[in-house]
Protein backbone atom coordinates (compact mmCIF):
# COMPACT_ATOMS: atom_id res chain seq x y z
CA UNK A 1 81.52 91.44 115.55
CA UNK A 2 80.07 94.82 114.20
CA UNK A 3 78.68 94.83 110.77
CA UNK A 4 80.43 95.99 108.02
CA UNK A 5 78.09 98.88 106.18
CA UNK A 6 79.74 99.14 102.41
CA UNK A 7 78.91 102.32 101.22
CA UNK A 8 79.46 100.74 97.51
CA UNK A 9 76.95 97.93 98.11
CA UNK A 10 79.83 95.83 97.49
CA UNK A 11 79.09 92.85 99.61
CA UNK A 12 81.90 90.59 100.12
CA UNK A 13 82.34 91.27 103.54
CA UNK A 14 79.66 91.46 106.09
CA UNK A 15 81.33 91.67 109.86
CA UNK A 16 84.59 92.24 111.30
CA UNK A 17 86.32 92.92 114.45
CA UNK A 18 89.48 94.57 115.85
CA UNK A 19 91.99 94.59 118.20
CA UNK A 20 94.84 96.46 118.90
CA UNK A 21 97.50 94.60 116.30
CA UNK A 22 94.38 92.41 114.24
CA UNK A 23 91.35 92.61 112.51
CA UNK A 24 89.34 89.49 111.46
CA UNK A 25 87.01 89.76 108.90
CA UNK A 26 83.77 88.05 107.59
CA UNK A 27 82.99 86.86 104.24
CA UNK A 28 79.26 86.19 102.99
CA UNK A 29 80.31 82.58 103.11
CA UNK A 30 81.13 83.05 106.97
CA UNK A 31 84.43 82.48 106.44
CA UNK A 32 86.40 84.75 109.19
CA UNK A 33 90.26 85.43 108.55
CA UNK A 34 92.36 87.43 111.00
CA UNK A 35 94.80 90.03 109.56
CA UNK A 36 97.83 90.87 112.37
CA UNK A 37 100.35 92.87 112.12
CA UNK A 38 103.24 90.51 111.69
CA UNK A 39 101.08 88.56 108.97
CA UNK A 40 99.66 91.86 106.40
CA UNK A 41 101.77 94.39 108.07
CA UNK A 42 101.16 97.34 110.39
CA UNK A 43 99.85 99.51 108.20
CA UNK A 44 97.85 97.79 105.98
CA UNK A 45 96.09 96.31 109.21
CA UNK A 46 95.32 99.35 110.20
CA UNK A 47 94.00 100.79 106.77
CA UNK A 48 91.87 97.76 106.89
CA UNK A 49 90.58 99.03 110.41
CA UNK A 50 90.10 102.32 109.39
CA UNK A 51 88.22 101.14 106.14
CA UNK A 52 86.20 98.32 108.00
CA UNK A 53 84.69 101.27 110.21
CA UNK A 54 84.20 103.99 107.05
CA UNK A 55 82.78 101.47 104.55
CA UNK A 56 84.75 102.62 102.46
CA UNK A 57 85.72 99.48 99.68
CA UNK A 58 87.98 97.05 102.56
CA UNK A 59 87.45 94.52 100.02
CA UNK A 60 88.57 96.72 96.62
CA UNK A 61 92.09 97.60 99.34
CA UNK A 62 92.52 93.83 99.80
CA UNK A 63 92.55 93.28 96.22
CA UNK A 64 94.65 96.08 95.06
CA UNK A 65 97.60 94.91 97.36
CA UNK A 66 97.08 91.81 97.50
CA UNK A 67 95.97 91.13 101.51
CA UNK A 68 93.61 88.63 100.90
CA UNK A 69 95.84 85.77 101.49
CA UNK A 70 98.32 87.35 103.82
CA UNK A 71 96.01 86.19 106.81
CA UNK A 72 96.92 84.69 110.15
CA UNK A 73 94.59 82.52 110.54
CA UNK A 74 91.16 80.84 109.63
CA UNK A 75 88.49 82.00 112.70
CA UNK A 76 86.20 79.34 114.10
């Protein structure tokens, strides 16, 4: 996993890691949740890349559209 760098000192997240159609994410709780394409969508999944690598407020995108529970499934 690569650590995520929130320019806004926002930390909610602090890793995550991506693959061609997912990204899984890590909470401060080290809770990891993987986002595919079939369960947030295409395009949100690969905002949330895009974000993830920028540090640019994944975690305020989540929220706005309401990802946050539109996960795959619950990492080990």
């Amino acid at each position: 996993m690569r650590e995520y760098k929130d320019r806004g000192g926002n930390r909610f997240i602090t890793a995550y890691e991506t693959g061609p159609d997912y990204i899984v994410i890590r909470f401060m709780d080290d809770t990891q949740y993987r986002y595919t394409w079939k369960s947030a969508g295409a395009l949100n999944v690969e905002r949330m890349k895009w974000l993830a690598v920028t540090g640019d407020d994944l975690k305020g995108y989540m929220d706005r559209y309401g990802i946050g529970n539109r996960y795959a499934k619950i990492e080990a």
